[in-house]
Protein backbone atom coordinates (compact mmCIF):
# COMPACT_ATOMS: atom_id res chain seq x y z
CA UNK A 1 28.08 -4.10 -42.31
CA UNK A 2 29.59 -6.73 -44.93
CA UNK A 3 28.41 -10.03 -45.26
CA UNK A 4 30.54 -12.81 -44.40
CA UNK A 5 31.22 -15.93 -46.66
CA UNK A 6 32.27 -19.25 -45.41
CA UNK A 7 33.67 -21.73 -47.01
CA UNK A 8 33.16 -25.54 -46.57
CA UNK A 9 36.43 -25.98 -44.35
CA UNK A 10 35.32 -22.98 -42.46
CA UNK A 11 32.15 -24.46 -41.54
CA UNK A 12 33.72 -27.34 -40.55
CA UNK A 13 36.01 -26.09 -38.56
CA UNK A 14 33.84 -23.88 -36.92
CA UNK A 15 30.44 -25.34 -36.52
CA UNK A 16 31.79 -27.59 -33.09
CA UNK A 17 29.51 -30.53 -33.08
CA UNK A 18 28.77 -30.53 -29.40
CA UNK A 19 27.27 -27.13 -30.18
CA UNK A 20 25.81 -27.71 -32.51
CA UNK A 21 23.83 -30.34 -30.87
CA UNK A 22 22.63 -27.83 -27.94
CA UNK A 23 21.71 -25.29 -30.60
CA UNK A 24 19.25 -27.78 -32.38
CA UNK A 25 17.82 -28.21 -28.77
CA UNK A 26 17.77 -24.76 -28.61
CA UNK A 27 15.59 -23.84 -31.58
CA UNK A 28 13.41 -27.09 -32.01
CA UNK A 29 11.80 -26.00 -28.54
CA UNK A 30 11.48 -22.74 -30.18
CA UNK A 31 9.59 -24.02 -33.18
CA UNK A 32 7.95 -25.78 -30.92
CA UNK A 33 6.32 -23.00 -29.01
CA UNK A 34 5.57 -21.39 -32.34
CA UNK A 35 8.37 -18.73 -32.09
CA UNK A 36 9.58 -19.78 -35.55
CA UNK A 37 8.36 -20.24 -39.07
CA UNK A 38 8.53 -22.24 -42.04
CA UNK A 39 7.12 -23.98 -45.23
CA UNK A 40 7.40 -27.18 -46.41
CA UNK A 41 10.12 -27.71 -48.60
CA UNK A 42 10.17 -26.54 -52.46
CA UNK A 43 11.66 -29.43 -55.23
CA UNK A 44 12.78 -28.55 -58.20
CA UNK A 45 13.11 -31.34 -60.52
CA UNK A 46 15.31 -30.72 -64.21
CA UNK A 47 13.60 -32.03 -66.96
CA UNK A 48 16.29 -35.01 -67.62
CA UNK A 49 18.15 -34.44 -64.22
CA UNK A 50 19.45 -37.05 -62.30
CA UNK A 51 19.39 -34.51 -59.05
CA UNK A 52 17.05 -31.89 -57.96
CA UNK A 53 16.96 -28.43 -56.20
CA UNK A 54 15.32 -27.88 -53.01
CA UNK A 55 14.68 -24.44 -51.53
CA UNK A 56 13.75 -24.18 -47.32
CA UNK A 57 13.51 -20.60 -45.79
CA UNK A 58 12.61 -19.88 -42.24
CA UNK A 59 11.73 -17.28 -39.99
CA UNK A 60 12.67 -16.82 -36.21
CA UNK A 61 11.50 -13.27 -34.78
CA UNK A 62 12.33 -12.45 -31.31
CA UNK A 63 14.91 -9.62 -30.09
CA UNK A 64 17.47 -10.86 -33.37
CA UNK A 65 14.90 -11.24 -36.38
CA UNK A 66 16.29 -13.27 -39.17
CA UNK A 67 14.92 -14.70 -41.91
CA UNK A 68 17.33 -18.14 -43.97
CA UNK A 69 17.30 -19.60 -47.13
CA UNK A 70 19.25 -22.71 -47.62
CA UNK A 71 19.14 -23.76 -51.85
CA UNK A 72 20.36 -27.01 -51.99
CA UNK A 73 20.59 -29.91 -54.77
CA UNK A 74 20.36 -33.29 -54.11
CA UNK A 75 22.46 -35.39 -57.12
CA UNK A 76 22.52 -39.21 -55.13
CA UNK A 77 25.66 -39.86 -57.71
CA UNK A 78 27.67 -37.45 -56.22
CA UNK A 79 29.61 -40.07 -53.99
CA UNK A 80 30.78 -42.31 -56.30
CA UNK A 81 32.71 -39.14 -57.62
CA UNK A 82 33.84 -38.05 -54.28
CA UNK A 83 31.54 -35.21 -54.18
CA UNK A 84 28.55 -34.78 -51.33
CA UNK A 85 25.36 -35.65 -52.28
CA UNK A 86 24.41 -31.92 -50.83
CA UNK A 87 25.26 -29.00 -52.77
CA UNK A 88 24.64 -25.25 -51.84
CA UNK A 89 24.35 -22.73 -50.21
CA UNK A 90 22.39 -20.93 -46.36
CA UNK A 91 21.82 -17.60 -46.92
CA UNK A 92 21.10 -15.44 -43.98
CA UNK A 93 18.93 -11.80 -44.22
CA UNK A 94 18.68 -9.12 -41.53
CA UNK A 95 15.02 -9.87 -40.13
CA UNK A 96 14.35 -6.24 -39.61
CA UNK A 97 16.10 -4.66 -42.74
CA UNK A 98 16.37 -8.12 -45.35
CA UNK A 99 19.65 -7.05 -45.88
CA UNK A 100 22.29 -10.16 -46.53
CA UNK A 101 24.57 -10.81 -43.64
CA UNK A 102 26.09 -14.29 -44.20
CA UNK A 103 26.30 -17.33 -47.17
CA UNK A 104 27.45 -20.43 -45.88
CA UNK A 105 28.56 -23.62 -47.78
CA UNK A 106 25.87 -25.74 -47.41
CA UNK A 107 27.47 -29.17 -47.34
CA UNK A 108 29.29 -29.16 -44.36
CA UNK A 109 26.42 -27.45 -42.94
CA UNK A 110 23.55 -30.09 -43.44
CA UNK A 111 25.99 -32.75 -42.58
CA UNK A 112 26.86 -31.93 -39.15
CA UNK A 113 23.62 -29.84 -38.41
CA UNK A 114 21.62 -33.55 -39.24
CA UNK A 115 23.54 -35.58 -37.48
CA UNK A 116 23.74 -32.82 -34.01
CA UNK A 117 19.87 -33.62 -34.63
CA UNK A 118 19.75 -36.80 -34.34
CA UNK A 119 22.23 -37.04 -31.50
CA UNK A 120 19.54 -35.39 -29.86
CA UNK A 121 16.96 -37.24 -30.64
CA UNK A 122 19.38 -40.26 -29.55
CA UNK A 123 20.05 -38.44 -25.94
CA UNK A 124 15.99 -37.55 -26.01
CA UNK A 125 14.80 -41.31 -26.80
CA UNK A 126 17.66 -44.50 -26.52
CA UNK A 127 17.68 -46.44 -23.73
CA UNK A 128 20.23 -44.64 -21.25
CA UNK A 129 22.47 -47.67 -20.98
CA UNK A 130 22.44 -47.97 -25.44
CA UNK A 131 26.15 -49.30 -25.89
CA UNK A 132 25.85 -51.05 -29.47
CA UNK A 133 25.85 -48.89 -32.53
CA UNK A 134 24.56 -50.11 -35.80
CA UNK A 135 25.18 -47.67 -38.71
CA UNK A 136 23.82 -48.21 -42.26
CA UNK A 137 25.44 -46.25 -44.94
CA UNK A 138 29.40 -45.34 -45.26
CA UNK A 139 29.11 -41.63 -46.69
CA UNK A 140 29.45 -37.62 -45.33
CA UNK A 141 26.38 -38.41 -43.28
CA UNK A 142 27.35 -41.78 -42.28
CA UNK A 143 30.72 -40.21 -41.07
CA UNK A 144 29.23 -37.45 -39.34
CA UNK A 145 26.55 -39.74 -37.28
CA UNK A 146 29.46 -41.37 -36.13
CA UNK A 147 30.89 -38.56 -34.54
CA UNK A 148 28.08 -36.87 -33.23
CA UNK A 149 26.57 -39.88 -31.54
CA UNK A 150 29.90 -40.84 -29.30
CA UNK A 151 29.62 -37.79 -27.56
CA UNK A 152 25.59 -39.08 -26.18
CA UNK A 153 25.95 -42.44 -25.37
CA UNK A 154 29.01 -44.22 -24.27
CA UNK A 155 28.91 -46.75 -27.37
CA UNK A 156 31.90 -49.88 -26.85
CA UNK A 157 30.79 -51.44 -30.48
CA UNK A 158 29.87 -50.23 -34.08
CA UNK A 159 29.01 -52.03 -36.61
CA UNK A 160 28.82 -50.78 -39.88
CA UNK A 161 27.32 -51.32 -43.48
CA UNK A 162 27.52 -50.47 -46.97
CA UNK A 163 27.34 -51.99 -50.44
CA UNK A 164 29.64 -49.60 -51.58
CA UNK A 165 32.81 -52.00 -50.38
CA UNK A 166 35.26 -50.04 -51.19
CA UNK A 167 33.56 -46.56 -48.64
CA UNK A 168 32.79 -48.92 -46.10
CA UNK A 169 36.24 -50.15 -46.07
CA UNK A 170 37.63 -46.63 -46.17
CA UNK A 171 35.12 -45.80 -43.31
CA UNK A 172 35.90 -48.27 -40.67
CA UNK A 173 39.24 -48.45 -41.00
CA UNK A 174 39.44 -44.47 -40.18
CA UNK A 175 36.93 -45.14 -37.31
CA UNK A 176 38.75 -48.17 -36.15
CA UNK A 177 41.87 -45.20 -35.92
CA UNK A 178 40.22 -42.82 -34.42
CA UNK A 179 37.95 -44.64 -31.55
CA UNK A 180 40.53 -46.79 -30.33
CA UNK A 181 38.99 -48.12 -27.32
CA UNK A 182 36.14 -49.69 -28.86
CA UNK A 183 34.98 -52.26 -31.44
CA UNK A 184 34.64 -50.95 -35.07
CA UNK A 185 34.00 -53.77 -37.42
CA UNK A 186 32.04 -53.99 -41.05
CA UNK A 187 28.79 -56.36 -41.32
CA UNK A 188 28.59 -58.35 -44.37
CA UNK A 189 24.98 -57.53 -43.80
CA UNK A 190 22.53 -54.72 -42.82
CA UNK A 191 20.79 -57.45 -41.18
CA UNK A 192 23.68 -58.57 -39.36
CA UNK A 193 24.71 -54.81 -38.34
CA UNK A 194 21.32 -54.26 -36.96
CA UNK A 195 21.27 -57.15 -35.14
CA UNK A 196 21.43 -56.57 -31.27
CA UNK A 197 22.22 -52.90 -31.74
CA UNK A 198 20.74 -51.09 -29.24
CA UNK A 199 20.87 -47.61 -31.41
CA UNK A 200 20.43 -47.85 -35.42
CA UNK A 201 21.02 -45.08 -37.99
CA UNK A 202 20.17 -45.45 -41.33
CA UNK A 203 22.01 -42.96 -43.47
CA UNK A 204 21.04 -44.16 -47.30
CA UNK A 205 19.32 -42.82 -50.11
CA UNK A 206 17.55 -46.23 -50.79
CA UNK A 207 14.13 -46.60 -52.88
CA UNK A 208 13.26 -49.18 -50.38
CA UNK A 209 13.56 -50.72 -47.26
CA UNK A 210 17.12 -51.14 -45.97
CA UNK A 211 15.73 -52.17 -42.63
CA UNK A 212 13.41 -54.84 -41.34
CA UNK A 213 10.65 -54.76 -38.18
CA UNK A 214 12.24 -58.77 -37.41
CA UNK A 215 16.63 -57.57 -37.32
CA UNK A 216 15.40 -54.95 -34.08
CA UNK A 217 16.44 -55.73 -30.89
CA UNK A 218 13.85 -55.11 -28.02
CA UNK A 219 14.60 -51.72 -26.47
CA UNK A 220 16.07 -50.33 -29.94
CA UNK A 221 16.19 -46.77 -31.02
CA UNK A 222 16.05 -45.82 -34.39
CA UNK A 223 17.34 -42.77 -36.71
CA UNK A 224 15.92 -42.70 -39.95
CA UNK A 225 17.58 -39.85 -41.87
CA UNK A 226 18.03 -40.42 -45.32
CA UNK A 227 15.74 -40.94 -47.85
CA UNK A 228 14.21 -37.69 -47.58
CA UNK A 229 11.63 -38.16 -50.42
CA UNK A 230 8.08 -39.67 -50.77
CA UNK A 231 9.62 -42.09 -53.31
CA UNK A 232 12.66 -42.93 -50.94
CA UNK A 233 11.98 -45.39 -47.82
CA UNK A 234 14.43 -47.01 -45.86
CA UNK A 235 12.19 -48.73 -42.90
CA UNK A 236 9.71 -51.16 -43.72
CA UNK A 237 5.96 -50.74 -42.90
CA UNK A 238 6.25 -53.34 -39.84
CA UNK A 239 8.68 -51.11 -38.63
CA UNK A 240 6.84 -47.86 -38.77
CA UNK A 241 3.68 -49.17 -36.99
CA UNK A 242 5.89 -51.42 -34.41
CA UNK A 243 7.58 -47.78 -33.27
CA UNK A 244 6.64 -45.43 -31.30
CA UNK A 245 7.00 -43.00 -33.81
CA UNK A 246 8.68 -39.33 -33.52
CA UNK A 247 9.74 -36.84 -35.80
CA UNK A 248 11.14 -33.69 -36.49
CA UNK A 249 7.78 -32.23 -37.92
CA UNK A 250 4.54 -34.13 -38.56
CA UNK A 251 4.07 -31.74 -41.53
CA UNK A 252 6.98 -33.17 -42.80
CA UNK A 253 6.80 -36.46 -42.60
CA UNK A 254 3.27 -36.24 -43.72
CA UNK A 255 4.57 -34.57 -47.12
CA UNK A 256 7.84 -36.28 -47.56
CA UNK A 257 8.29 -39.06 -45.74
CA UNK A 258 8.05 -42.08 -47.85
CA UNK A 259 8.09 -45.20 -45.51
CA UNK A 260 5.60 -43.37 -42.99
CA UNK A 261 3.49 -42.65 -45.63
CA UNK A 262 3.12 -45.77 -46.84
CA UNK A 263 2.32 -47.37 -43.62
CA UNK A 264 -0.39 -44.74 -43.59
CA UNK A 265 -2.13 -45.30 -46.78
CA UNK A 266 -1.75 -49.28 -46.57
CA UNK A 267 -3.85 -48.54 -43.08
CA UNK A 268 -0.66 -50.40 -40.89
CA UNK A 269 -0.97 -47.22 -39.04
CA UNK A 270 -4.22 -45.28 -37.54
CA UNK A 271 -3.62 -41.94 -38.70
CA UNK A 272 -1.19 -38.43 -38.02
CA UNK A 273 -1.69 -39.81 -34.04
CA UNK A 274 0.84 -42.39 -34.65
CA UNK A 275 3.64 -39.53 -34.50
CA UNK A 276 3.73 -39.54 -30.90
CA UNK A 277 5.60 -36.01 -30.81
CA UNK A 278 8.36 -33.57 -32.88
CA UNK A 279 11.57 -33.87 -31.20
CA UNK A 280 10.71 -29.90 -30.07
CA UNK A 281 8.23 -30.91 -27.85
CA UNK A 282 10.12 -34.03 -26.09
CA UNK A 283 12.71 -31.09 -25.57
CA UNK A 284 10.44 -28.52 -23.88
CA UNK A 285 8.73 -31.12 -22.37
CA UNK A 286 5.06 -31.13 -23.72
CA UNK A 287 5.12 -34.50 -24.90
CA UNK A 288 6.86 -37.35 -23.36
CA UNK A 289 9.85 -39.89 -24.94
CA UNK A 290 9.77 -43.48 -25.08
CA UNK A 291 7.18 -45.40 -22.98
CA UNK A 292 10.01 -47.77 -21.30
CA UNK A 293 13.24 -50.00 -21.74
CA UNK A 294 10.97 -52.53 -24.46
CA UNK A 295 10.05 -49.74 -26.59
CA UNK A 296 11.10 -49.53 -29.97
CA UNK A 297 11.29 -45.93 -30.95
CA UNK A 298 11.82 -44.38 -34.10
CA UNK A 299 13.22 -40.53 -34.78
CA UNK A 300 12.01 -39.68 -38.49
CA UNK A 301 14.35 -36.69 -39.88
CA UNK A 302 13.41 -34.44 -42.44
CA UNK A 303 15.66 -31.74 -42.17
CA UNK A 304 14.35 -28.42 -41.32
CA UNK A 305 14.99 -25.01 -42.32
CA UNK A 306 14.86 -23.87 -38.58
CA UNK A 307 17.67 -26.12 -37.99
CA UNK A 308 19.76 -24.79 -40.95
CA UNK A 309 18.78 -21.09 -39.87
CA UNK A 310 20.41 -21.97 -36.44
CA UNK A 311 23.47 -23.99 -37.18
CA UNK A 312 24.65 -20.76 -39.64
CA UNK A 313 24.32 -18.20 -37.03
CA UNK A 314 26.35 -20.49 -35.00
CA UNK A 315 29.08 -21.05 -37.52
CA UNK A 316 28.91 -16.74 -38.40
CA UNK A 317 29.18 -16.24 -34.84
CA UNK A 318 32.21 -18.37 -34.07
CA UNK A 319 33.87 -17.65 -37.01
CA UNK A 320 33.60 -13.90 -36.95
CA UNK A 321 35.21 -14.48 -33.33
CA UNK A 322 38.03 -15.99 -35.09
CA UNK A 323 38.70 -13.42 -37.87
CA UNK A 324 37.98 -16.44 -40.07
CA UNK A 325 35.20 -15.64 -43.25
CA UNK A 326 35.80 -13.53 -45.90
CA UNK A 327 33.72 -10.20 -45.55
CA UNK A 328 31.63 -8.52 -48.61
CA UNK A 329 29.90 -5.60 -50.06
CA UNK A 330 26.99 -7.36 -51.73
């Protein structure tokens, strides 16, 4: 059998956000009963490059073995010349003869399979009556965090902002279009998009905090899901040992995680106990969400090669359905 190639509009077009966000459910309650594996992530940093290569495989057995490998650099520039930050490739391999049966483009990819996550994590952990959206950042992830959390909660304002004036611009005014029915405006401020919101994402690629413990409403929920680096942080140590803190895996965050693992070594937090639970487990239900209405919760995303493994299959699978792909002899 040939292995299919899809390109970036491909993926797009065939990687549905609302299923998306049931097949991160899916396989974060199977990592969570162990019926997956995978390493931390591998960096690659260039000897006088401004970006760097990352490498995640995983592993899911079962009745359909496969093993992924998603190779992916990072260059933060990339948006000021139009381009994703994200750029490469999910490779998927026959988990019973390693053979290669699909290479996806891996931009479109990571953008809607992170924000399906955290529109999970928003349905697992907001309060169930969150109807103020504060969004901080105006790029592909930005964008795509937009879309994936109106279909959890039934948001009637969004605030959103950016340094970059001329993206955020761009940004609302297309969001304005498209939603209509509800209030889209830009903050002059992170501070004064935060501000009352009763669900925050920050999408950035900040060296340090973009958000403060004092802008949170009672009852908040946060997404934290840029700054995927221990020398990135976008939340404040107040912030990390106010929350009640969740991830997608404490491994993770323990390795790469720069705000939580500052909080740790600056003792504001007691130790790896302070990650109440991975997302997996709220979904299987091991380990409980949010404590009540007051709580401020926090949902830490790494990005995990389970969840890339995942969102290809679904993409190959709906697109091979379609006759859409171009099939290969490797």
């Amino acid at each position: 059998m040939a292995a299919i190639i899809l390109s970036e509009a491909e993926v797009t077009e065939h990687l549905s956000m609302p299923d998306c966000i049931e097949a991160m459910a899916e396989v974060l309650g199977v990592l969570a009963r162990a019926e997956a594996e995978m390493p931390l992530r591998s960096v690659l940093r260039g000897s006088g490059s401004s970006g760097f290569l990352g490498l995640m495989p995983a592993y899911r057995g079962g009745e359909r073995p496969v093993y992924s490998l998603k190779a992916v650099c990072i260059f933060p520039a990339n948006p000021a010349l139009g381009l994703d930050a994200h750029q490469g490739t999910v490779t998927l391999f026959d988990g019973e003869t390693g053979r290669p049966t699909a290479i996806l483009n891996a931009s479109a990819l990571t953008s809607i399979r992170t924000a399906a996550v955290t529109a999970l994590a928003t349905r697992l952990l907001a309060r169930a009556d969150a109807d103020e959206l504060a969004i901080i950042g105006s790029g592909v992830q930005a964008q795509a965090h937009l879309r994936s959390l109106m279909l959890v909660r039934p948001f009637t304002a969004v605030r959103i902002y950016s340094p970059n004036a001329e993206h955020l611009r761009s940004f609302v005014a297309a969001a304005a279009q498209q939603y209509a029915g509800i209030s889209v405006e830009a903050a002059p401020s992170a501070r004064d998009a935060v501000s009352g919101a009763d669900v925050v994402v920050t999408a950035t690629n900040s060296a340090t905090p973009v958000i403060e413990r004092d802008w949170l409403a009672p009852g908040a929920h946060l997404n934290a899901i840029g700054a995927s680096s221990p020398a990135w942080r976008e939340l404040d140590v107040a912030t990390v040992a106010a929350a009640e803190f969740f991830a997608d895996s404490r491994e993770s965050a323990a390795n790469e995680a720069g705000d939580y693992r500052l909080a740790l070594s600056e003792g504001a937090i007691s130790g790896p106990d302070h990650i109440l639970a991975e997302l997996g487990e709220v979904v299987i239900g091991a380990r409980p969400g949010r404590s009540g209405p007051a709580a401020l919760t926090v949902f830490r995303s790494l990005g995990l090669a389970v969840e890339d493994l995942a969102a290809a299959e679904l993409a190959v699978t709906r697109a091979r359905r379609a006759g859409a792909g171009v099939e290969v002899e490797l």
